[in-house]
PDB file of N, CA and C in Angstrom:
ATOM      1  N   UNK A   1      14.388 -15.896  -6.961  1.00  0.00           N
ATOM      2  CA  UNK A   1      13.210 -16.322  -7.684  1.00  0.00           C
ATOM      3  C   UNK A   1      12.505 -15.084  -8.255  1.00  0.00           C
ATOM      4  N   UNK A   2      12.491 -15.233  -9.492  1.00  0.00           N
ATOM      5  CA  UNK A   2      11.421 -13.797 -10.286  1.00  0.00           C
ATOM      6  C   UNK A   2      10.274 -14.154 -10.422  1.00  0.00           C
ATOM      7  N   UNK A   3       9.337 -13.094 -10.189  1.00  0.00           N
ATOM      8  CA  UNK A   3       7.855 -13.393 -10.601  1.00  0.00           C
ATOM      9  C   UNK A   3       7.313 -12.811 -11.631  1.00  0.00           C
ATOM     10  N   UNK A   4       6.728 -13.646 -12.313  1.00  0.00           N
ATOM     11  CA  UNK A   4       5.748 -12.706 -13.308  1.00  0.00           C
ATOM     12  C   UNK A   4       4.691 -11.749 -13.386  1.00  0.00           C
ATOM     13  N   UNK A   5       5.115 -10.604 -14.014  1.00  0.00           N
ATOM     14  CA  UNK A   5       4.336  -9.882 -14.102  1.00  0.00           C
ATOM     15  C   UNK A   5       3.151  -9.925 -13.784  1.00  0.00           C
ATOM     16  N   UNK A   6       2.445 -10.553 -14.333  1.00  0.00           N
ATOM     17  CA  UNK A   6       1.146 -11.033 -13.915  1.00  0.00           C
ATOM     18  C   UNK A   6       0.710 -11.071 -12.312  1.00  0.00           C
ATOM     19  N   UNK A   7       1.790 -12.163 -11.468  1.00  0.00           N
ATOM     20  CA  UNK A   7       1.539 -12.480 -10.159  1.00  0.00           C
ATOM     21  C   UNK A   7       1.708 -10.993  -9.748  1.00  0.00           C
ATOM     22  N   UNK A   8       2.610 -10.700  -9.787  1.00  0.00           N
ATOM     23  CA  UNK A   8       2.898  -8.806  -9.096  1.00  0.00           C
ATOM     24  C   UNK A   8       1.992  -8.408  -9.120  1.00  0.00           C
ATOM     25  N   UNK A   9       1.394  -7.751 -10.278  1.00  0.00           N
ATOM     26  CA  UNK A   9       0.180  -7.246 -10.599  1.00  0.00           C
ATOM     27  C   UNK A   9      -1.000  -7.936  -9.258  1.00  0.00           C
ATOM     28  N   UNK A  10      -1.485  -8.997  -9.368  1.00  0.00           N
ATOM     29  CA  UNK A  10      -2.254  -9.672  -8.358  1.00  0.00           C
ATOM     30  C   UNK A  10      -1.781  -9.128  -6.707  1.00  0.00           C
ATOM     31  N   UNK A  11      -0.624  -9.466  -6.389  1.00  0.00           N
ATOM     32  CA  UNK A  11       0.091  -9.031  -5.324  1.00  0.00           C
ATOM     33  C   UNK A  11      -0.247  -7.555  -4.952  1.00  0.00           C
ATOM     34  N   UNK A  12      -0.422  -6.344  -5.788  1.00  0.00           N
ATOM     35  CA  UNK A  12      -0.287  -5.215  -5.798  1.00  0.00           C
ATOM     36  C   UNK A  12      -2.155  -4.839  -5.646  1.00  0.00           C
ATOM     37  N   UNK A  13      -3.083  -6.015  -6.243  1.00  0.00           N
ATOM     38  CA  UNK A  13      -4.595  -6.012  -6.290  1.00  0.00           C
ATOM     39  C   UNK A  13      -4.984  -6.123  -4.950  1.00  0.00           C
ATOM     40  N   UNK A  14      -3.935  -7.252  -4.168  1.00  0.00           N
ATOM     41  CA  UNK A  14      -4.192  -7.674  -3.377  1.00  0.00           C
ATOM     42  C   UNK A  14      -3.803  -6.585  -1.514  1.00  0.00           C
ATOM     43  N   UNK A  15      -2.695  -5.768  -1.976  1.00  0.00           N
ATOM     44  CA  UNK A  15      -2.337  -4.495  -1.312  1.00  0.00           C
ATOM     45  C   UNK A  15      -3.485  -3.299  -1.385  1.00  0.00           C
ATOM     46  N   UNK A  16      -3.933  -2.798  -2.576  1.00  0.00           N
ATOM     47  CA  UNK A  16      -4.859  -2.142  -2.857  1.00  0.00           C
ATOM     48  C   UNK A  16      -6.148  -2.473  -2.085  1.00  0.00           C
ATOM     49  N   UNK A  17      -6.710  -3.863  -2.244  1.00  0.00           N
ATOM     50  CA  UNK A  17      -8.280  -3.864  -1.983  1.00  0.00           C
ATOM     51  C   UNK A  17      -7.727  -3.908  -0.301  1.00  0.00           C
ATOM     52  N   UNK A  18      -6.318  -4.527   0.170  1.00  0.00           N
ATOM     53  CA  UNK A  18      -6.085  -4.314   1.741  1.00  0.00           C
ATOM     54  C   UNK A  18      -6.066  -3.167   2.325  1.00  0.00           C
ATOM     55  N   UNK A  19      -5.419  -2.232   1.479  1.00  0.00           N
ATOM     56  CA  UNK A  19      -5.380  -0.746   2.046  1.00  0.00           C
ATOM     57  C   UNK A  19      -6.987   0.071   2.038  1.00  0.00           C
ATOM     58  N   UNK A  20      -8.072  -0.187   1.035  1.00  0.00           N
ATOM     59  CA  UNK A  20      -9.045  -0.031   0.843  1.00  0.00           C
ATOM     60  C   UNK A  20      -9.776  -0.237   2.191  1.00  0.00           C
ATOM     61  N   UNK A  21      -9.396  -1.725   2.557  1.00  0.00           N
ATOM     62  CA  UNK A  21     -10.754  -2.341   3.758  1.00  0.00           C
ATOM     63  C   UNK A  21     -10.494  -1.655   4.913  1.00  0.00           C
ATOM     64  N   UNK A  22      -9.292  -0.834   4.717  1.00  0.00           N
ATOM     65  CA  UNK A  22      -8.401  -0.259   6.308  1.00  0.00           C
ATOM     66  C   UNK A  22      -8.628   1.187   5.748  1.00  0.00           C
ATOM     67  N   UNK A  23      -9.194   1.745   4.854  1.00  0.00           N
ATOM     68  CA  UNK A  23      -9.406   3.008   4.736  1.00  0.00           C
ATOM     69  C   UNK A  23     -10.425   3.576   5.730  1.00  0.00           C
ATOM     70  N   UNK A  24      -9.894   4.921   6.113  1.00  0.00           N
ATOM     71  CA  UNK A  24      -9.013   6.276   6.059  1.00  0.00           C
ATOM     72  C   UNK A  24      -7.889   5.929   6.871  1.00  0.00           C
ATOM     73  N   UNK A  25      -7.472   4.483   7.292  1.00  0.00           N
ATOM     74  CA  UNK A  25      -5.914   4.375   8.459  1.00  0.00           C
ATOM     75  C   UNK A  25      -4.875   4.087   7.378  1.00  0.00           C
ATOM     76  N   UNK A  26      -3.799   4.728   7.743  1.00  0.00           N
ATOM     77  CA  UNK A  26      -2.582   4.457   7.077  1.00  0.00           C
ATOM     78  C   UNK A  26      -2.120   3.674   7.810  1.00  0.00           C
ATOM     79  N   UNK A  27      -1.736   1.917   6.859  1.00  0.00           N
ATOM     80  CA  UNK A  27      -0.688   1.256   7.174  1.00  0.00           C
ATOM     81  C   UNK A  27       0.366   1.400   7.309  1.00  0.00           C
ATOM     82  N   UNK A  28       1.535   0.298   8.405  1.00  0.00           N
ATOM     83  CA  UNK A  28       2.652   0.539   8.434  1.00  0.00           C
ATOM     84  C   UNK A  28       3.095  -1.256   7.403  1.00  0.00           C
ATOM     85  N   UNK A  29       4.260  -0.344   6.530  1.00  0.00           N
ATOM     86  CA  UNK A  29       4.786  -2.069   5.463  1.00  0.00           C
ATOM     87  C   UNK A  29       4.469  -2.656   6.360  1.00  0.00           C
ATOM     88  N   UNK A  30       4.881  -2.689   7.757  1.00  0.00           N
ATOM     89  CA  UNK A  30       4.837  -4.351   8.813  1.00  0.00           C
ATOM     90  C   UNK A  30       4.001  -4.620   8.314  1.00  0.00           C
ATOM     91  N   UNK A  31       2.740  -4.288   8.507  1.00  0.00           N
ATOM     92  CA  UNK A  31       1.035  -4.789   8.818  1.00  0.00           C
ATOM     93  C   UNK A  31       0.202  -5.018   7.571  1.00  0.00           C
ATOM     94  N   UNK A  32       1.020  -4.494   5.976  1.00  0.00           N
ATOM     95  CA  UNK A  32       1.020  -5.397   4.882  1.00  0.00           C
ATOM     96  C   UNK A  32       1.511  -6.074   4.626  1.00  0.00           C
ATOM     97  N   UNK A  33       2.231  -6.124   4.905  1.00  0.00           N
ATOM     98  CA  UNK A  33       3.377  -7.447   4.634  1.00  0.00           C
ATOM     99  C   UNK A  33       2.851  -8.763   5.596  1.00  0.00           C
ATOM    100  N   UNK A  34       2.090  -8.443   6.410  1.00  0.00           N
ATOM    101  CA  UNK A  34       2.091  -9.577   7.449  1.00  0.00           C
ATOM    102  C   UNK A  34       0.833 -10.250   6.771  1.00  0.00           C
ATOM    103  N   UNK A  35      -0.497  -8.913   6.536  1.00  0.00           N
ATOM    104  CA  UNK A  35      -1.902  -9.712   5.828  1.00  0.00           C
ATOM    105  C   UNK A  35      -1.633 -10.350   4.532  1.00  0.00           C
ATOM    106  N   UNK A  36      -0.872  -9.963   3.846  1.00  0.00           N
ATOM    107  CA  UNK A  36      -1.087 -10.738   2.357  1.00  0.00           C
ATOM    108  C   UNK A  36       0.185 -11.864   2.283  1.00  0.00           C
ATOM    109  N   UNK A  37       1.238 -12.111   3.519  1.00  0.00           N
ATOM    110  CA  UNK A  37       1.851 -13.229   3.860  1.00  0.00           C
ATOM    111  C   UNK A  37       3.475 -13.036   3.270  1.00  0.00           C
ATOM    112  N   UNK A  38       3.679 -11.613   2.880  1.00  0.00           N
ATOM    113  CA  UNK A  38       5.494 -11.720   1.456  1.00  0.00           C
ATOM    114  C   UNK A  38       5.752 -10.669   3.161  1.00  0.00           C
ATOM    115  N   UNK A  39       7.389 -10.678   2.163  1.00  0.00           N
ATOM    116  CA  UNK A  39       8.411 -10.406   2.849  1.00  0.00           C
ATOM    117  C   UNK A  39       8.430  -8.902   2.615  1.00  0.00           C
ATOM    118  N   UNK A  40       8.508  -8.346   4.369  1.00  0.00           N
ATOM    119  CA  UNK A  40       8.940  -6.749   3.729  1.00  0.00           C
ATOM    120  C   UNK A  40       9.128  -5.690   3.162  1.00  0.00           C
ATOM    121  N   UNK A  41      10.641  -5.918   2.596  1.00  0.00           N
ATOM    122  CA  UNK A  41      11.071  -5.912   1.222  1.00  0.00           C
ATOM    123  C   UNK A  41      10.656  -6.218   0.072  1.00  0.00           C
ATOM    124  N   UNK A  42       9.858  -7.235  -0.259  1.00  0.00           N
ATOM    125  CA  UNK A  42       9.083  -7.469  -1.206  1.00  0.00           C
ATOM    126  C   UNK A  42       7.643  -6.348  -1.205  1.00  0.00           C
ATOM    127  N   UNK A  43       7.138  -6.354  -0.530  1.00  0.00           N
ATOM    128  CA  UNK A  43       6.048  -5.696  -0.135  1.00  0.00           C
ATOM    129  C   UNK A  43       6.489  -3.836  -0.363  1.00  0.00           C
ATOM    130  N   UNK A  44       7.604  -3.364   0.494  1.00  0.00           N
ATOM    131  CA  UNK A  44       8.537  -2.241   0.485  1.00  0.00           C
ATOM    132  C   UNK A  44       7.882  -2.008  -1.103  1.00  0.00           C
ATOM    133  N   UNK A  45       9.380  -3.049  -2.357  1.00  0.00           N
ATOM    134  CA  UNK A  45       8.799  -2.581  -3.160  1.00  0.00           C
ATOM    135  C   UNK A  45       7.617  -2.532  -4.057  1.00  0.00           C
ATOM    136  N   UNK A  46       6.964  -3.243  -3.599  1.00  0.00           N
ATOM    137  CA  UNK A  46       6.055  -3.011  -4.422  1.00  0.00           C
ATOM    138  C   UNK A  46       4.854  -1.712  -4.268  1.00  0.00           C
ATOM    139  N   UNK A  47       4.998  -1.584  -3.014  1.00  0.00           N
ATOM    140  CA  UNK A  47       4.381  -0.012  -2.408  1.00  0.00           C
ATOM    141  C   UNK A  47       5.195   1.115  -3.223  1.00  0.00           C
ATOM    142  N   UNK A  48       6.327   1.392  -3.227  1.00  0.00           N
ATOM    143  CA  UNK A  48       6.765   2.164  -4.012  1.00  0.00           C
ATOM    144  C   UNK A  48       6.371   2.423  -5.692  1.00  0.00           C
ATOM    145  N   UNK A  49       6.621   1.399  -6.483  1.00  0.00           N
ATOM    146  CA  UNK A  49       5.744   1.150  -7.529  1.00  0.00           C
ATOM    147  C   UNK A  49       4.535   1.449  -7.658  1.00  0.00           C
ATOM    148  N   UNK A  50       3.312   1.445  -6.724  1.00  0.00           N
ATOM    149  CA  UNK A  50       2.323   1.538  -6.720  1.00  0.00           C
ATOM    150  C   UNK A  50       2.454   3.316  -6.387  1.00  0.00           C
ATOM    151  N   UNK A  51       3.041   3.609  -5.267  1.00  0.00           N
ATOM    152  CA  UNK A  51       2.848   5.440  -5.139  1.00  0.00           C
ATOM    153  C   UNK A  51       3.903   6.058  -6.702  1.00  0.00           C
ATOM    154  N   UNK A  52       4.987   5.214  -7.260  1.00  0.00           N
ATOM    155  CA  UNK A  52       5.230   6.342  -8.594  1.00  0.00           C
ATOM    156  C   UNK A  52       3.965   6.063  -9.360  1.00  0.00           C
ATOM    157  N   UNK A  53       3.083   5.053  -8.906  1.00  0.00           N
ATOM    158  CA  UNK A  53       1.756   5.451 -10.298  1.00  0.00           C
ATOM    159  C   UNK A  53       0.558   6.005  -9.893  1.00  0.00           C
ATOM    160  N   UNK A  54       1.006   6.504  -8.621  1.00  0.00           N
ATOM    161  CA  UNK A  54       0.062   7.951  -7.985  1.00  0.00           C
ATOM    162  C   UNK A  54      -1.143   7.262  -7.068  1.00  0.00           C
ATOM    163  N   UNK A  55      -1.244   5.775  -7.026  1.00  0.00           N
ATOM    164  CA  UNK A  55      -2.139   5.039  -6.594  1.00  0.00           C
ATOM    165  C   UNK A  55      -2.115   5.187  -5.116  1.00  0.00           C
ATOM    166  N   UNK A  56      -1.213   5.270  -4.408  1.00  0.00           N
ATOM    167  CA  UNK A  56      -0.979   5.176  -2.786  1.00  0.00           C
ATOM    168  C   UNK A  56      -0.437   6.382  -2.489  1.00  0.00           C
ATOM    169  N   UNK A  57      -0.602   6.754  -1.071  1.00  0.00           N
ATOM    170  CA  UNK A  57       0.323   7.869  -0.537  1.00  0.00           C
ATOM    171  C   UNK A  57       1.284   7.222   0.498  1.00  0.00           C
ATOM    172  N   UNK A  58       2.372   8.036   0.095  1.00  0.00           N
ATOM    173  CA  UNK A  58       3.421   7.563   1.564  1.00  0.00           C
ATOM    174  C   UNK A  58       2.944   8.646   2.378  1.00  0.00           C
ATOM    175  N   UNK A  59       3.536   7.882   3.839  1.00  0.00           N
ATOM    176  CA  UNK A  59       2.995   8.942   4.972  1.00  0.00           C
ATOM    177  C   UNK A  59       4.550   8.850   6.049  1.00  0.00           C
ATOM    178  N   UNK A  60       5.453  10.152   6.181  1.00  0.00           N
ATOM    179  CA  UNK A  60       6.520   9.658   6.466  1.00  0.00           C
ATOM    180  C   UNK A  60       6.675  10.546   7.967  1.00  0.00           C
ATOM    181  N   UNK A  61       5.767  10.819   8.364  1.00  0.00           N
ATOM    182  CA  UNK A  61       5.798  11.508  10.027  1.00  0.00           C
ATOM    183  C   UNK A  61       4.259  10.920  10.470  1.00  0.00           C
ATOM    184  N   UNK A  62       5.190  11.161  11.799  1.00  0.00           N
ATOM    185  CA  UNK A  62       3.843  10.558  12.845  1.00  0.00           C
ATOM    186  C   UNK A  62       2.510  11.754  13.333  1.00  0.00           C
ATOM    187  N   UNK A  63       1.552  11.240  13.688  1.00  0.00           N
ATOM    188  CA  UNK A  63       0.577  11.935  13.762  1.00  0.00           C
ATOM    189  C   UNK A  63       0.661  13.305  14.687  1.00  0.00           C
ATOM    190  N   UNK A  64       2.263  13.695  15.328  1.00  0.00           N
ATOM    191  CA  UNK A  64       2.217  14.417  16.010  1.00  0.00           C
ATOM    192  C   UNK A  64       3.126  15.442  15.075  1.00  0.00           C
ATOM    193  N   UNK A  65       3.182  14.861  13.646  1.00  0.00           N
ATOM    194  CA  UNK A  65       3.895  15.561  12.366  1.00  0.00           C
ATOM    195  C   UNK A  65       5.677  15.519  12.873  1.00  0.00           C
ATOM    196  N   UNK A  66       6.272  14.787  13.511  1.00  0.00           N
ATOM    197  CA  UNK A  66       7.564  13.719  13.544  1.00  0.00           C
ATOM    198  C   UNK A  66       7.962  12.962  12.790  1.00  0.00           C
ATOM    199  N   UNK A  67       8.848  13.031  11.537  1.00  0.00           N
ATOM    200  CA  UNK A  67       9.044  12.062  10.481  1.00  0.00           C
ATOM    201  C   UNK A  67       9.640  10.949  11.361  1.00  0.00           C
ATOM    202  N   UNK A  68       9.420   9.998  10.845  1.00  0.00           N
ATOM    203  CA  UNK A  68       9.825   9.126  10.694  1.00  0.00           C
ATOM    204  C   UNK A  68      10.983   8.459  10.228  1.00  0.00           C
ATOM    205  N   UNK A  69      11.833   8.035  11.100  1.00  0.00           N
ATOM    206  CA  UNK A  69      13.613   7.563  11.206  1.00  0.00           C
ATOM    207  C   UNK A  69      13.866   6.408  10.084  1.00  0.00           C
ATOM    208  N   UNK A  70      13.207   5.408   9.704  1.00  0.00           N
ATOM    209  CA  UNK A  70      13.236   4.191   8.918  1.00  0.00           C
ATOM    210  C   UNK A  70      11.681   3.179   8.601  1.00  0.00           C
ATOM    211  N   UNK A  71      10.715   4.431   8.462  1.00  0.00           N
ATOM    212  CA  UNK A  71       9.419   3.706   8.816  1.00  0.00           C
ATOM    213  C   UNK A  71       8.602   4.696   8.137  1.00  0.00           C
ATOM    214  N   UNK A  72       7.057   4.074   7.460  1.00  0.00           N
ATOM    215  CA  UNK A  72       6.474   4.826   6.048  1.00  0.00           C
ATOM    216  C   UNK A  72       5.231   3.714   6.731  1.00  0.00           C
ATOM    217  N   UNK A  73       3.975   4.530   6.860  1.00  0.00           N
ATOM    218  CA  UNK A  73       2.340   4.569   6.515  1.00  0.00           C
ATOM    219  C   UNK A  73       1.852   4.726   5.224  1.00  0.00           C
ATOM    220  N   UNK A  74       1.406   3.907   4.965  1.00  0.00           N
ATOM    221  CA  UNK A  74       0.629   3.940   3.377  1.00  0.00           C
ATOM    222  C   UNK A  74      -0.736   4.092   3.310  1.00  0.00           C
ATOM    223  N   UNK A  75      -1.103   4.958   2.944  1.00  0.00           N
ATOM    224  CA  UNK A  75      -2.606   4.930   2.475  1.00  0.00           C
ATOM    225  C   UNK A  75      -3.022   4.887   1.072  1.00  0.00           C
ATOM    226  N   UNK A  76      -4.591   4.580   0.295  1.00  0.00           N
ATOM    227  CA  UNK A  76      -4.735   4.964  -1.295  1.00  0.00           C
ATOM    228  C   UNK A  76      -4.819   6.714  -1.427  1.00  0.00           C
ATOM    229  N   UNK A  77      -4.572   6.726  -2.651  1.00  0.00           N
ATOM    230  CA  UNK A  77      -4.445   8.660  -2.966  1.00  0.00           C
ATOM    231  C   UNK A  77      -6.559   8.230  -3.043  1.00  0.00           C
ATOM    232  N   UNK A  78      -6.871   9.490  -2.697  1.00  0.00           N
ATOM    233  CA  UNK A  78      -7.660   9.732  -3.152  1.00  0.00           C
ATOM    234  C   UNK A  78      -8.863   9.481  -4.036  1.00  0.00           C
ATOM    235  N   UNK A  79      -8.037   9.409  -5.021  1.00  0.00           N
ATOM    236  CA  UNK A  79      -8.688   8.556  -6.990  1.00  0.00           C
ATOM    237  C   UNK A  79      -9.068   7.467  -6.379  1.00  0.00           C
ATOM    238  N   UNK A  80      -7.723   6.735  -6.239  1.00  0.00           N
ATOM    239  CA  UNK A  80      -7.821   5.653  -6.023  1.00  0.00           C
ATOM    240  C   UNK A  80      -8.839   4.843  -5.333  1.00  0.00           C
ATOM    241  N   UNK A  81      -9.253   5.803  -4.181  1.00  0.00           N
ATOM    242  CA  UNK A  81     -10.261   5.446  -3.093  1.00  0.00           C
ATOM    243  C   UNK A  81     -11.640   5.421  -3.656  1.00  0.00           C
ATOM    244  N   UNK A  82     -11.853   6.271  -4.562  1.00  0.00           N
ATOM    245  CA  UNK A  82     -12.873   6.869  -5.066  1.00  0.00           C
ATOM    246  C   UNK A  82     -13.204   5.678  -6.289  1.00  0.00           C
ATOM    247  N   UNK A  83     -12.277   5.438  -7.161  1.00  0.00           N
ATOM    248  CA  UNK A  83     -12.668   4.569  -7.834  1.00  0.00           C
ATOM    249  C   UNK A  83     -12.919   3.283  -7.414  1.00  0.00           C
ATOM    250  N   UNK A  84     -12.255   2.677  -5.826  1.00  0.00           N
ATOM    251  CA  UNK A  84     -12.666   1.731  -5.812  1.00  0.00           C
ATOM    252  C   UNK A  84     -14.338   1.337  -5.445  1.00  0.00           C
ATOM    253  N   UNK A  85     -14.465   2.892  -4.803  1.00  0.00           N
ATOM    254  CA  UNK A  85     -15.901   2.516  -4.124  1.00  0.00           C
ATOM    255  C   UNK A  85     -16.364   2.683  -5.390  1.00  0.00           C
ATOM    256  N   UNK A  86     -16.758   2.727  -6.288  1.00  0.00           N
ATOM    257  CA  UNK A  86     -17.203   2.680  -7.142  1.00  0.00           C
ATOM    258  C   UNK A  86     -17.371   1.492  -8.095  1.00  0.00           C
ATOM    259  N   UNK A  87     -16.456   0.527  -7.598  1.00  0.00           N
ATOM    260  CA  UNK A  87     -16.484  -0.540  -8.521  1.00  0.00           C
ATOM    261  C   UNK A  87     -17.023  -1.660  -7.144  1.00  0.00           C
ATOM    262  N   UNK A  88     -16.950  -1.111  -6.032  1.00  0.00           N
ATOM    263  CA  UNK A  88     -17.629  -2.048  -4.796  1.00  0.00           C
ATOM    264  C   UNK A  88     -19.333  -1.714  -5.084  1.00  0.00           C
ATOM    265  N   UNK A  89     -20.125  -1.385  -5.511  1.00  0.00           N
ATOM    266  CA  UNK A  89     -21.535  -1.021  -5.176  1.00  0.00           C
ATOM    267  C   UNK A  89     -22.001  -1.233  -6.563  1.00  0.00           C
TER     268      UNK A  89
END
């Protein structure tokens, strides 16, 4: 099943304002994928998409600076963070 552009887009609004309400914690895909209800993989890519347009950071070691074997924390870059509070107030 393909989705339209459009819905993605929404899907990806809907990752953003999630990663936002959980800012400064970096998510793990599980724990997006689980709040906005898609699969994984679906979710996977669409995080990727979102960090080639500089919007998110991957985070690929653990807090004791241990990468990570098959597993990625996402947070917003910066901008991103910045502009949203800005459009919240």
């Amino acid at each position: 099943m393909n989705l339209s552009k459009e819905k993605i887009e929404k899907i990806s609004e809907q990752i953003l304002a999630f990663l936002y309400s959980r800012s400064p914690l970096p998510l793990f895909t599980y724990h997006i994928a689980r709040e906005i209800a898609r699969d994984e993989e679906f979710v996977k890519r669409i995080l990727n998409d979102l960090r080639s347009k500089g919007l998110i950071i991957e985070i690929k070691k653990n807090p004791e600076g241990v990468n990570y074997l098959k597993r990625s924390r996402w947070q917003l870059s910066d901008a991103t963070y910045v502009s949203y509070k800005k459009h919240q107030h």
